[in-house]
Protein backbone atom coordinates (compact mmCIF):
# COMPACT_ATOMS: atom_id res chain seq x y z
CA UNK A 1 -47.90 12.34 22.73
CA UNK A 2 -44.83 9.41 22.99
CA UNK A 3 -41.60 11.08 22.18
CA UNK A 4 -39.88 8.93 18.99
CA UNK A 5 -36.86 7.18 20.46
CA UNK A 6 -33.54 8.41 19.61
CA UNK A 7 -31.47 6.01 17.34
CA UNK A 8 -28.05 5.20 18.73
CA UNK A 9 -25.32 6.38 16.16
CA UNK A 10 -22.74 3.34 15.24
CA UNK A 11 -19.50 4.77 14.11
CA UNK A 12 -17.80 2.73 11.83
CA UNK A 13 -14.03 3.51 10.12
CA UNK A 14 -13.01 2.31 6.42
CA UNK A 15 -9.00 1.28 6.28
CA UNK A 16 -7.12 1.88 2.76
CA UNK A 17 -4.80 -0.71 2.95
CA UNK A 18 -2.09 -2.53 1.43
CA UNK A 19 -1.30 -6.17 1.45
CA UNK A 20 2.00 -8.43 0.82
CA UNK A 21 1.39 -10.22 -1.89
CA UNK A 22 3.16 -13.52 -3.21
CA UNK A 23 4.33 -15.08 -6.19
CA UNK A 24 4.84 -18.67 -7.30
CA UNK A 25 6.87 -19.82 -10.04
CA UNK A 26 9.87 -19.09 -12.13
CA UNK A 27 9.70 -15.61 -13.70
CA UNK A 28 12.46 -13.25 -15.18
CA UNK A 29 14.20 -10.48 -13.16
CA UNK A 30 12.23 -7.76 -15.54
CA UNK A 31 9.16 -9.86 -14.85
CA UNK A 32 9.43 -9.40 -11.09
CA UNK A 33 9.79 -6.35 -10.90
CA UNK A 34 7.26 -5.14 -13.18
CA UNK A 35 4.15 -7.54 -12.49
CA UNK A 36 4.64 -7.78 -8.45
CA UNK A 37 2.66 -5.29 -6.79
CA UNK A 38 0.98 -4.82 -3.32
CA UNK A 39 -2.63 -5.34 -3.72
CA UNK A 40 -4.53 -2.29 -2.53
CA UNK A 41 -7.38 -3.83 -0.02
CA UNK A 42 -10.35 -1.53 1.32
CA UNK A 43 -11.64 -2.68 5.20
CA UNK A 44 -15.02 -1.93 7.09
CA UNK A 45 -15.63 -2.31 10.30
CA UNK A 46 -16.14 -1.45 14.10
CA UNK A 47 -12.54 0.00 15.31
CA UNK A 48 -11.44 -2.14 18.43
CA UNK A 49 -8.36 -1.05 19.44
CA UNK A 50 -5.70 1.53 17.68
CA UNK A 51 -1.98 1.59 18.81
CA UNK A 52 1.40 2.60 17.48
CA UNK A 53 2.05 -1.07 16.37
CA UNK A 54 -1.63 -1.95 14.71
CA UNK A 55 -5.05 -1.34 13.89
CA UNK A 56 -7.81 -3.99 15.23
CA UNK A 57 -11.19 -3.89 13.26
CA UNK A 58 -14.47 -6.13 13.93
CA UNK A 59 -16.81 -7.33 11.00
CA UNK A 60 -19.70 -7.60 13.94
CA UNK A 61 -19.99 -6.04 17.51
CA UNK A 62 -22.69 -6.71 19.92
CA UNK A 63 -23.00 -4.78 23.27
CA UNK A 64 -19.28 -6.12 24.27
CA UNK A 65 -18.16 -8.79 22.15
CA UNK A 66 -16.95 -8.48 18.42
CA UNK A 67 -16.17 -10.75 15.48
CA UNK A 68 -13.80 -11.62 12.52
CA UNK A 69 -11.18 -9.53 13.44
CA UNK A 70 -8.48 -8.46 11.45
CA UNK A 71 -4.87 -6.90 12.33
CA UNK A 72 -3.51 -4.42 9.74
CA UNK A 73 0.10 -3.29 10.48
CA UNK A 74 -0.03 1.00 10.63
CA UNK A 75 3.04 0.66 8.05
CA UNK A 76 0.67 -1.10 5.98
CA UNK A 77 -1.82 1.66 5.76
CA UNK A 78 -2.98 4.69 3.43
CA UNK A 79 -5.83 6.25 4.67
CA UNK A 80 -8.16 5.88 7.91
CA UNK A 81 -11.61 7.47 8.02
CA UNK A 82 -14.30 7.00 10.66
CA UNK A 83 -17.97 7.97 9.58
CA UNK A 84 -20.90 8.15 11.76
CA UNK A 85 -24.31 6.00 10.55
């Protein structure tokens, strides 16, 4: 009897995020500081690197190379959560 292979577990982590956001135009002091907000962004990804400055995620890893990476500032973040698939 063959023994079923064992699937590799890929551990991915989801970032809750903010982002700076800007503004064009000429709006009112009330205006500004009612309607400008931080958009709240939600990233996916394969964690690359983690250090007291920054968070590095990849959109796509291979065996040692990743892709479309993105820096997110720690002062920038909410919530990090790593899952195993």
């Amino acid at each position: 009897m063959m023994k079923k292979k064992q699937k590799k577990r890929v551990k991915v982590t989801l970032v809750v995020w903010y982002d700076a956001v800007a503004e064009t135009g000429w709006i009112t002091d009330t205006e500004a500081k009612t309607s400008c907000k931080l958009d709240k962004c939600v990233s996916i990804g394969y964690l690359v690197d983690k250090n007291q400055e920054r968070i590095l995620l990849a959109c796509t890893k291979s065996d040692n190379q990743y892709n479309a990476l993105i820096n997110i500032p720690n002062a920038w973040i909410e919530t990090i959560k790593e899952y195993n698939l």
